[in-house]
N, C-alpha and C. Protein backbone atom coordinates (compact mmCIF):
# COMPACT_ATOMS: atom_id res chain seq x y z
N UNK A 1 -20.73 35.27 -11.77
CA UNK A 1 -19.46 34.82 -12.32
C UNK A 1 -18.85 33.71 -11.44
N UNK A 2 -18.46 34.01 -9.87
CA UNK A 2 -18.32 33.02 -9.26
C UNK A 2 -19.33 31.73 -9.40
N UNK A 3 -20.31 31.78 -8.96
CA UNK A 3 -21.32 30.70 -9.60
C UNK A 3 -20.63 30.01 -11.05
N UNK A 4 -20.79 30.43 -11.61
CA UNK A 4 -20.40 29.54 -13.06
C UNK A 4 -18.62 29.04 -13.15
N UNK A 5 -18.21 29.83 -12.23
CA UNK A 5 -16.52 29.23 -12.57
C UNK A 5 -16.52 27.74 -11.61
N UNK A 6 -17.50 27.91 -10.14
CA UNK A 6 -17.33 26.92 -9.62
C UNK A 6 -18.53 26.08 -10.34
N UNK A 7 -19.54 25.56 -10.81
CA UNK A 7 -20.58 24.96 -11.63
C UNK A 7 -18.82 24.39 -12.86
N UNK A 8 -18.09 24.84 -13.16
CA UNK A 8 -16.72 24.54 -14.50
C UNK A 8 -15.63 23.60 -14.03
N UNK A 9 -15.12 24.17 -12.56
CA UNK A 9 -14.16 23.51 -11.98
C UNK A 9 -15.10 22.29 -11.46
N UNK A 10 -16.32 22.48 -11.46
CA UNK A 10 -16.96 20.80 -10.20
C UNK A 10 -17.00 20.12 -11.72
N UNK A 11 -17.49 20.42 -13.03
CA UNK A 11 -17.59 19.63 -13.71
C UNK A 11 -16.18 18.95 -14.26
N UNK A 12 -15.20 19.67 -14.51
CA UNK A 12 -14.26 18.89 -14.86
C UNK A 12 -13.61 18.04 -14.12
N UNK A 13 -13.62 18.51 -12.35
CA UNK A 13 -13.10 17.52 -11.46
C UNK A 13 -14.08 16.14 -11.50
N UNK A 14 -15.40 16.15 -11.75
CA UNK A 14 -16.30 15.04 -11.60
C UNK A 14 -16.50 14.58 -12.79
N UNK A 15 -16.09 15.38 -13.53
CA UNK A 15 -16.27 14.95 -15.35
C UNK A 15 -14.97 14.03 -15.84
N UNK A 16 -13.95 14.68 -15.78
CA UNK A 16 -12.50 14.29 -16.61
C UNK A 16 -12.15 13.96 -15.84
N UNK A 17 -12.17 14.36 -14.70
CA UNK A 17 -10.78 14.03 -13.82
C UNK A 17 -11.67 12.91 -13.01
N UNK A 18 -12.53 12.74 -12.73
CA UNK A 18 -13.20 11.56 -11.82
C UNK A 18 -12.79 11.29 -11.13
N UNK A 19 -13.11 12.40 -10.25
CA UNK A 19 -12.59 12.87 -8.61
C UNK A 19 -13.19 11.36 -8.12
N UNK A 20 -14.55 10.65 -8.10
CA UNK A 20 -14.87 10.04 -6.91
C UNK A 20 -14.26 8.85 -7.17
N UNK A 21 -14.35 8.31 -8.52
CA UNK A 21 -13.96 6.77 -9.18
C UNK A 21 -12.60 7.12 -8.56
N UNK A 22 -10.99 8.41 -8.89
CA UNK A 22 -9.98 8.21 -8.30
C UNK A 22 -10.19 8.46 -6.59
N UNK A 23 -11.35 9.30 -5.97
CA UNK A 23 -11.08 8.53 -4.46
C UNK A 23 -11.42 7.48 -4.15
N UNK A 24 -12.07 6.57 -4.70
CA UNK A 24 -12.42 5.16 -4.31
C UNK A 24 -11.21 4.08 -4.28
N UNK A 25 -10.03 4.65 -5.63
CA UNK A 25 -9.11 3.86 -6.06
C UNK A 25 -7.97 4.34 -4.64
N UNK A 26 -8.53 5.53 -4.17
CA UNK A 26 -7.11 6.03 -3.32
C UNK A 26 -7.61 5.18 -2.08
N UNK A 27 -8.98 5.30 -1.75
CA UNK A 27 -9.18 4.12 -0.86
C UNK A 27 -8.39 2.68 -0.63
N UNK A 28 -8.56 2.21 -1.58
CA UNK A 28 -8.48 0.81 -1.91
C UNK A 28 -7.10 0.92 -2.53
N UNK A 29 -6.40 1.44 -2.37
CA UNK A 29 -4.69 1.54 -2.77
C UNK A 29 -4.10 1.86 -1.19
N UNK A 30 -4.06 3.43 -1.32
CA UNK A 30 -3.53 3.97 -0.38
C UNK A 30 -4.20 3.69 1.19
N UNK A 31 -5.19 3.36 1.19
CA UNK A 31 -6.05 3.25 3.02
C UNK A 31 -6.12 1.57 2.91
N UNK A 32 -5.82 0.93 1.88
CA UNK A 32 -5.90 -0.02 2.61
C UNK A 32 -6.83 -1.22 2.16
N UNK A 33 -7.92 -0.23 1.61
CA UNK A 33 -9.30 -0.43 1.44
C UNK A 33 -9.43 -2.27 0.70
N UNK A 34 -8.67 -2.43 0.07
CA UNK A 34 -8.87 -3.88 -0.51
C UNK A 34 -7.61 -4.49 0.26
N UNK A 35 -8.05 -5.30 1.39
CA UNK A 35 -7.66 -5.73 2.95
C UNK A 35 -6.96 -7.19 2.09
N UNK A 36 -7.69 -8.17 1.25
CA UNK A 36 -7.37 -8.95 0.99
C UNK A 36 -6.82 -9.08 -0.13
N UNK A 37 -6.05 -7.80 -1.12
CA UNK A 37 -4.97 -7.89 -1.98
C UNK A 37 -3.80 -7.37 -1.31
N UNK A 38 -3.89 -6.36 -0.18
CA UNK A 38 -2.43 -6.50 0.54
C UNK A 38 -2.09 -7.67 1.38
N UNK A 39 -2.77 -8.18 1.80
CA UNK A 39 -2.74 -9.26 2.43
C UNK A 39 -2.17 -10.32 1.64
N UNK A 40 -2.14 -10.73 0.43
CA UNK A 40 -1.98 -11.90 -0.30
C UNK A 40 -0.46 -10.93 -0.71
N UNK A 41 -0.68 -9.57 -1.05
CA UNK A 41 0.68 -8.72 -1.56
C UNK A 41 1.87 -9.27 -0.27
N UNK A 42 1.42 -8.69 0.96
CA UNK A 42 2.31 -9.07 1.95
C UNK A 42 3.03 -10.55 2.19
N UNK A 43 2.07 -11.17 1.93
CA UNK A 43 2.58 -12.92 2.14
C UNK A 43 3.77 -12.91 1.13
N UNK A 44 3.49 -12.60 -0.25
CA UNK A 44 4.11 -12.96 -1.71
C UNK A 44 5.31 -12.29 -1.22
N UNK A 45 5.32 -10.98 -1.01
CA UNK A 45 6.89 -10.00 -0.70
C UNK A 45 7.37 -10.36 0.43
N UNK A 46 6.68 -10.97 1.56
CA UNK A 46 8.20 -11.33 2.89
C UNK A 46 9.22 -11.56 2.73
N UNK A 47 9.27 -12.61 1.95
CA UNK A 47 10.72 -13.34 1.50
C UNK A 47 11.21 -12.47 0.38
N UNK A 48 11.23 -11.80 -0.11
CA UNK A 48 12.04 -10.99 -0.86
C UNK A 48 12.52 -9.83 -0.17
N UNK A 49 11.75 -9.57 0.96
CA UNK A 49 12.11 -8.31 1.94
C UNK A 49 12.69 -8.84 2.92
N UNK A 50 12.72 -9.87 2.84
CA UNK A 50 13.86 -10.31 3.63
C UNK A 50 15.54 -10.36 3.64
N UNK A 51 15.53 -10.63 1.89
CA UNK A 51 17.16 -10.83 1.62
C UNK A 51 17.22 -9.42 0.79
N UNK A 52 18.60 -9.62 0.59
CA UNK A 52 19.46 -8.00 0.15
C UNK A 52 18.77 -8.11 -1.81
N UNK A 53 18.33 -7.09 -1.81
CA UNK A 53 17.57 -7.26 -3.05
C UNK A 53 18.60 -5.25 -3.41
N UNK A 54 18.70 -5.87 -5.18
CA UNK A 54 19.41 -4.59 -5.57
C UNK A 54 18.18 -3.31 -5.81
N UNK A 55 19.11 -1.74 -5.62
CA UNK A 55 18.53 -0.98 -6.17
C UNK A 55 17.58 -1.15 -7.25
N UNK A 56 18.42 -1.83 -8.19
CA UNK A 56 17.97 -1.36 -9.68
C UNK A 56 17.10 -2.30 -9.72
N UNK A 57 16.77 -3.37 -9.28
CA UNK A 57 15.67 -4.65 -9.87
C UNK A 57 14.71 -4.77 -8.90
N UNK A 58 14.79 -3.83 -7.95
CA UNK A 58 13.64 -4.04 -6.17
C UNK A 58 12.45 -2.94 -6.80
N UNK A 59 12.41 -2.16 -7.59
CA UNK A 59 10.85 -1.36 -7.79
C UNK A 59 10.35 -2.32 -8.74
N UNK A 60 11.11 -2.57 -9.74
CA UNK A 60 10.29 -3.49 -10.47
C UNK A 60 9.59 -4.88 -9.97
N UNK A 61 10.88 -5.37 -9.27
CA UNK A 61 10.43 -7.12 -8.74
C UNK A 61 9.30 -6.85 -7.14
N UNK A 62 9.32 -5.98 -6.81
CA UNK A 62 7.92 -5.37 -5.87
C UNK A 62 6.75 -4.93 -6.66
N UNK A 63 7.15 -4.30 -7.87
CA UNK A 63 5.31 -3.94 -8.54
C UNK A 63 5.16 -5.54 -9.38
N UNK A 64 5.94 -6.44 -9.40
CA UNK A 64 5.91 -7.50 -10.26
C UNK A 64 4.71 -8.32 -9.29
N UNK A 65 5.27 -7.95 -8.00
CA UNK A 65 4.59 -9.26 -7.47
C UNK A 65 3.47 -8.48 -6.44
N UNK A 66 3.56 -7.12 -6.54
CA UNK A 66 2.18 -6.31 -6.51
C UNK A 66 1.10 -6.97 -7.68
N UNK A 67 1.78 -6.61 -8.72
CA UNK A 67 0.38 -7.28 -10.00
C UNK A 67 -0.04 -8.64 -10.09
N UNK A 68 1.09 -9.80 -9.45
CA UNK A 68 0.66 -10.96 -9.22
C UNK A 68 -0.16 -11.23 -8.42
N UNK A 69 0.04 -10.30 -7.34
CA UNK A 69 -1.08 -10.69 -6.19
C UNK A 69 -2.30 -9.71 -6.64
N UNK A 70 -2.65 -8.63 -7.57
CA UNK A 70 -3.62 -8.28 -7.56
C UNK A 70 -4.70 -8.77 -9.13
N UNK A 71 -3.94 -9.56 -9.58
CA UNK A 71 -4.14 -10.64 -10.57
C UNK A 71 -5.11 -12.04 -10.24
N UNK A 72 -4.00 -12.04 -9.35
CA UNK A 72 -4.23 -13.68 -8.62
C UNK A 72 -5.83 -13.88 -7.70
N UNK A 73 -6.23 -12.77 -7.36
CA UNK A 73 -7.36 -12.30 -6.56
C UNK A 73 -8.47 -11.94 -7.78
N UNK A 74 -8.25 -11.83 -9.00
CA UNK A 74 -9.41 -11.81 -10.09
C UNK A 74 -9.54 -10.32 -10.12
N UNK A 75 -9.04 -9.39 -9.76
CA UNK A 75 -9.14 -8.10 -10.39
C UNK A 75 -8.80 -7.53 -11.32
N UNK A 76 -9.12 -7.02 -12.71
CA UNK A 76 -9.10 -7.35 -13.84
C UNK A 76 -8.90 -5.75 -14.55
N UNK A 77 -9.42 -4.72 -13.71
CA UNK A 77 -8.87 -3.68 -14.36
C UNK A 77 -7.38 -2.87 -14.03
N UNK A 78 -6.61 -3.45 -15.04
CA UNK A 78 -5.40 -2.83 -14.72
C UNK A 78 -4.60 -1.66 -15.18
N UNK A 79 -6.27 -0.95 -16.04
CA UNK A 79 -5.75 0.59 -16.08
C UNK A 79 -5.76 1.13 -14.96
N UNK A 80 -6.45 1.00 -14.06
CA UNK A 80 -6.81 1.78 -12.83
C UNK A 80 -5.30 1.18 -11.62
N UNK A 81 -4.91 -0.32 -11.75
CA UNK A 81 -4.06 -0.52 -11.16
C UNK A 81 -2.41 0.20 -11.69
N UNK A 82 -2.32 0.31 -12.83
CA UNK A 82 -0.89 0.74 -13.55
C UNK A 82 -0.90 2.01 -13.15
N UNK A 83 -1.45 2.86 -12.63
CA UNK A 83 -1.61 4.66 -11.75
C UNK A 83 -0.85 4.29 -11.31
N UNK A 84 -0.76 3.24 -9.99
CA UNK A 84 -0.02 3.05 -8.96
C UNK A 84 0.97 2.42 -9.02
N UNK A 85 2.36 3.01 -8.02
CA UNK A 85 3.33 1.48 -8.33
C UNK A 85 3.81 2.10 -6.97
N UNK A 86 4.60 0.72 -6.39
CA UNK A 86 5.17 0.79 -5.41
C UNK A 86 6.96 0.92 -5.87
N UNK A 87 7.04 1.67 -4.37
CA UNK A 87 9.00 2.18 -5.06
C UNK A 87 9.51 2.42 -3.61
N UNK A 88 10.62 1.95 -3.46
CA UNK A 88 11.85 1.82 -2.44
C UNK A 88 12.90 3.37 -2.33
N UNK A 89 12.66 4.01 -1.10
CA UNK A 89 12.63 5.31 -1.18
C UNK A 89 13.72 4.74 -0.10
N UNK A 90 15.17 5.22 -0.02
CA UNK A 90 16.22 4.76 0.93
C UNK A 90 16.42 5.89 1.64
N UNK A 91 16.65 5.28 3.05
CA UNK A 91 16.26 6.51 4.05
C UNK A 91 15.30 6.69 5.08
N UNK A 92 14.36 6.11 4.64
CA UNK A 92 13.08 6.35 5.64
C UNK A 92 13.40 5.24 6.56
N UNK A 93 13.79 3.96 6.66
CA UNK A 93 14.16 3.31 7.54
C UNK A 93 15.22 3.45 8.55
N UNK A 94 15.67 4.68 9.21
CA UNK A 94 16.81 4.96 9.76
C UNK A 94 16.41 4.38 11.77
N UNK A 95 17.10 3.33 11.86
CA UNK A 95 16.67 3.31 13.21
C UNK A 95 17.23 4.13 14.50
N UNK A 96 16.47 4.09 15.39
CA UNK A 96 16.30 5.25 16.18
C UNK A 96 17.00 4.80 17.25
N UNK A 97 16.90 3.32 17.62
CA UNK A 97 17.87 2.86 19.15
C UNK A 97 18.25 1.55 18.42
N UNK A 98 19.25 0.90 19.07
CA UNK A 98 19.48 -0.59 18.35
C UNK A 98 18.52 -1.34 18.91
N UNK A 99 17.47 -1.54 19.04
CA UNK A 99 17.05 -2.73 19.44
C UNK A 99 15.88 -2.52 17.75
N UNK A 100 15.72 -1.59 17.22
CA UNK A 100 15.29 -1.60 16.26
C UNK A 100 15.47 -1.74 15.13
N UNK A 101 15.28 -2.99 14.19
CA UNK A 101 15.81 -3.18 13.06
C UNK A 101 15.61 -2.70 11.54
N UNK A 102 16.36 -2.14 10.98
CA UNK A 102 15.79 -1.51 9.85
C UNK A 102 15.13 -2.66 9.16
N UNK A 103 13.74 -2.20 8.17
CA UNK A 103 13.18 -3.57 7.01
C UNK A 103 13.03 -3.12 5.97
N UNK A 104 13.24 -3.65 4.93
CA UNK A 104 13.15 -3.03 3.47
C UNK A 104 11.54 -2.23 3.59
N UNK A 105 10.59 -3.29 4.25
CA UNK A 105 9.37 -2.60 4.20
C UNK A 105 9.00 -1.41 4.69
N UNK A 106 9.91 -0.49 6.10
CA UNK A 106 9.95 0.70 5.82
C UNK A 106 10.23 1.62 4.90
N UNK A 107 10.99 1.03 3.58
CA UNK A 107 11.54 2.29 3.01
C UNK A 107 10.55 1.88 1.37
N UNK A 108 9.31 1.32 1.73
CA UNK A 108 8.06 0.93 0.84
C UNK A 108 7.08 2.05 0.57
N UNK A 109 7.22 2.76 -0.57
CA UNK A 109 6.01 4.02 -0.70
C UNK A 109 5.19 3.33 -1.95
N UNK A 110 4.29 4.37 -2.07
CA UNK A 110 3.33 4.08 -3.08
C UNK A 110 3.12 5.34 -3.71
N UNK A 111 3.41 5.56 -5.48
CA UNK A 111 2.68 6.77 -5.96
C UNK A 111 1.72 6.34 -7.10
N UNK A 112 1.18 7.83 -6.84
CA UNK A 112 0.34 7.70 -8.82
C UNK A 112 0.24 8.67 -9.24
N UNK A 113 -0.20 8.19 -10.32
CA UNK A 113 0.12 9.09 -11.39
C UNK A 113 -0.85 10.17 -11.62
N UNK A 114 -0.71 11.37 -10.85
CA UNK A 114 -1.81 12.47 -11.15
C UNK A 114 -2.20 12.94 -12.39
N UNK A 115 -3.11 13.01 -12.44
CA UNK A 115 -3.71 13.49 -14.14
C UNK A 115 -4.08 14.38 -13.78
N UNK A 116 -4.28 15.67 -15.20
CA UNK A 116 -4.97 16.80 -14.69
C UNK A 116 -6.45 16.56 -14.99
N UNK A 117 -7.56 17.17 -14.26
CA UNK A 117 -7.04 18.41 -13.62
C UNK A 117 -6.66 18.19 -12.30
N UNK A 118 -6.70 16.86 -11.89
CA UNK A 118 -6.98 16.37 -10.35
C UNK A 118 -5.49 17.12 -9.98
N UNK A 119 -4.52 16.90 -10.65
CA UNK A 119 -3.48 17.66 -9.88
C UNK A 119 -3.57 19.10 -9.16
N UNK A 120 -4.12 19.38 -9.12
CA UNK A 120 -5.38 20.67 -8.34
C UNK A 120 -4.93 20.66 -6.96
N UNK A 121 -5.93 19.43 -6.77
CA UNK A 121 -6.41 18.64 -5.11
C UNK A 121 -5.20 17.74 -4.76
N UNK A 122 -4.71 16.95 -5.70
CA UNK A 122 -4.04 15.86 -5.30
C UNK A 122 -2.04 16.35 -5.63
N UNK A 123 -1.76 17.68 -4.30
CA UNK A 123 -0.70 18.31 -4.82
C UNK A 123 0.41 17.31 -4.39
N UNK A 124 1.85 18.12 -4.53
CA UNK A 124 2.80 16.88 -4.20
C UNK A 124 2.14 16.55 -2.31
N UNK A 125 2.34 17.70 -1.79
CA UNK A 125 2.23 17.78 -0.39
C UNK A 125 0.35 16.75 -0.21
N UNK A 126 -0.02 16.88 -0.54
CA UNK A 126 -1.24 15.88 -0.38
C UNK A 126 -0.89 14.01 -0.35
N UNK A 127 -0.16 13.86 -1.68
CA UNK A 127 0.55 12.95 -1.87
C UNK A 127 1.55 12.43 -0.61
N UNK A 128 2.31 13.06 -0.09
CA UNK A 128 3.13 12.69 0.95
C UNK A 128 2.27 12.75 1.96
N UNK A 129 1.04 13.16 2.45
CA UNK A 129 0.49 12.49 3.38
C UNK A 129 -0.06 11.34 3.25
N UNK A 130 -0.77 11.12 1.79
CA UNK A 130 -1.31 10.01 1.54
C UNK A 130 -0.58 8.62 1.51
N UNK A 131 1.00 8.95 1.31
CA UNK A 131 2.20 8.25 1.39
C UNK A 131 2.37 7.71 3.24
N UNK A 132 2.36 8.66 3.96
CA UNK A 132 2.45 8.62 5.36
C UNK A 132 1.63 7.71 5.84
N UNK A 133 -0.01 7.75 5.39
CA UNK A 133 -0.71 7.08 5.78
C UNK A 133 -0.70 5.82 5.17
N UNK A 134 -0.17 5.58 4.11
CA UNK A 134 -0.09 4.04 3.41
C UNK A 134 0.59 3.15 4.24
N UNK A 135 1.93 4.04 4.69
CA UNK A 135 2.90 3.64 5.15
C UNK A 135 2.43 3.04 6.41
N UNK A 136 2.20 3.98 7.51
CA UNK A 136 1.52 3.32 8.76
C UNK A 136 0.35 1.82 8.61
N UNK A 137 -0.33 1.99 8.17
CA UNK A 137 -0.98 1.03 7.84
C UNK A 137 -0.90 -0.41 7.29
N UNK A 138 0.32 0.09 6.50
CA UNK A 138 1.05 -1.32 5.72
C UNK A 138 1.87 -2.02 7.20
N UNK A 139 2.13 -1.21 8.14
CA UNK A 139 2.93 -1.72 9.28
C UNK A 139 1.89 -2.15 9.64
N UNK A 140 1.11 -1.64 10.14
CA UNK A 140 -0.03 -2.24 11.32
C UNK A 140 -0.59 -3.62 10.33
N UNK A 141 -0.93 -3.40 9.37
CA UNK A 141 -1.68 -5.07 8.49
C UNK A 141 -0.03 -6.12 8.74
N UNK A 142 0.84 -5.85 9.20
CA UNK A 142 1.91 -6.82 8.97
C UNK A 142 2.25 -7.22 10.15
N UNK A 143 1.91 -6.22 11.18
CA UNK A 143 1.90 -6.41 12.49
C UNK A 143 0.55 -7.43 13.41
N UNK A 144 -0.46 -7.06 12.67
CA UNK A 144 -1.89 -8.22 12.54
C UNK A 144 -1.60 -9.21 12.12
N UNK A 145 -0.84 -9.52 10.87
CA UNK A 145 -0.55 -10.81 10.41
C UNK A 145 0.34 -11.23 11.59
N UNK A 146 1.54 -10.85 12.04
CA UNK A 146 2.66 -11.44 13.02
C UNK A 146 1.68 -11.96 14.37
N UNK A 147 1.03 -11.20 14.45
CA UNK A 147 0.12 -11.14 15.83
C UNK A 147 -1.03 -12.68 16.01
N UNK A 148 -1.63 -12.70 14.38
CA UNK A 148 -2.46 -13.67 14.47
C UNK A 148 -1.44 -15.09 14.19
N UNK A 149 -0.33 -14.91 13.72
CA UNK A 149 0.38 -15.75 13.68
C UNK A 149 1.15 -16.52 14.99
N UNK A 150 1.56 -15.54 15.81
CA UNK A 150 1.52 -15.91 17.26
C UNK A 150 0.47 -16.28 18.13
N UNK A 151 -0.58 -15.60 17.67
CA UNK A 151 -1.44 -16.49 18.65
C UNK A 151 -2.12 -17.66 17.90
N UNK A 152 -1.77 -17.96 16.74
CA UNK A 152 -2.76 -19.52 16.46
C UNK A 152 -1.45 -20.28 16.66
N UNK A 153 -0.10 -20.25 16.76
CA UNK A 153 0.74 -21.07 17.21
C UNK A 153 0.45 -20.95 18.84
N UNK A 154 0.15 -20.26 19.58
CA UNK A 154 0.38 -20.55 21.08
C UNK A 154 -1.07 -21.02 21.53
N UNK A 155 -1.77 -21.00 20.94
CA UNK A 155 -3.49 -21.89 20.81
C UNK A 155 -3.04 -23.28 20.64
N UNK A 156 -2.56 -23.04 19.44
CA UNK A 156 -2.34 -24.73 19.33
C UNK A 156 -1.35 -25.59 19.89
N UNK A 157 -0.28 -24.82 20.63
CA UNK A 157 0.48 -25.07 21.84
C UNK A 157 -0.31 -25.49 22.79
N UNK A 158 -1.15 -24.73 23.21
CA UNK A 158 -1.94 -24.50 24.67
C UNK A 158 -2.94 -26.00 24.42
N UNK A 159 -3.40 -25.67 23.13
CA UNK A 159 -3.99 -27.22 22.94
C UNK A 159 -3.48 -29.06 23.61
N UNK A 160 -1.90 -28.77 22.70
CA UNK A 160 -1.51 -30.13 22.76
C UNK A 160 -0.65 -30.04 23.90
N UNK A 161 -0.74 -29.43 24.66
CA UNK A 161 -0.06 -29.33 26.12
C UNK A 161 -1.61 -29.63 27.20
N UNK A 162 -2.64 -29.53 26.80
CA UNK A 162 -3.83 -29.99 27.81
C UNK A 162 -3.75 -31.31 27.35
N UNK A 163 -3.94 -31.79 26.00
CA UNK A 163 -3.71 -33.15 25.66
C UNK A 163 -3.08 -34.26 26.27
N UNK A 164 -1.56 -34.01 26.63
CA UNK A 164 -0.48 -34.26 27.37
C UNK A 164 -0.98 -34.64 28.49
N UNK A 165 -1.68 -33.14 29.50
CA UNK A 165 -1.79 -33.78 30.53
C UNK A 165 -3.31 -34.22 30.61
């Protein structure tokens, strides 16, 4: 009996629910995994995370220019992208000493849309780690960008200052 209930639950998780096709997508959403659509995502949203953007028009005008940038890169299935949307959760940015500045991009989550049966595996509490880890990561790729950005300006400083002399 055990035998056959688990042979029922593996088929519908690998059958209907397409456990591996949705971990590949949680890859490449949530970990990160497609390096060069957050990357083009990040460039497009600075300047909007920069200025005071309202409640009511900041989830939309962030998944707007989520789909532009994952458009713009030639990726073409956007059933698999519409699962996901990004949403402005107020609060999570609370700073801890002043020298730290709150950024809209802390208070940046990502959900989707569980289908059954995957809602099984993929409970709320699974979700908020997978949230945790988006989160960290989206800092560190923004912190790489700032980083390579400082050092090809102080390269090319260091350049035209040997020039000079």
């Amino acid at each position: 009996m055990r035998e056959k209930v688990a042979q029922h639950l593996y088929s519908l998780m690998m059958n209907e629910g397409k456990l591996l096709e949705t971990l590949e997508l949680f890859k490449d959403f949530f970990l990160l995994g497609r390096g060069e659509l957050f990357l083009a995502f990040i460039d497009s949203a600075d300047n909007m995370m920069q200025h005071s953007i309202s409640k009511k028009s900041s989830d939309s005008d962030i998944n707007r220019l989520f789909l532009k940038s994952y458009t713009h890169l030639g990726f073409s299935n956007e059933d698999h992208f519409e699962k996901f949307r990004l949403k402005f959760v107020s609060g999570l940015s609370k700073s801890k000493s002043a020298e730290q500045v709150p950024s809209k991009w802390n208070d940046l989550t990502m959900t989707y849309d569980v289908q059954w049966p995957l809602h099984v595996l993929f409970t709320a509490d699974v979700m908020t780690e997978y949230n945790k880890i988006f989160m960290c990561l989206l800092k560190l790729s923004r912190c790489q960008i700032a980083l390579q950005g400082a050092w090809s300006v102080s390269t090319d400083l260091g350049a035209s200052l040997m020039l000079i002399c």
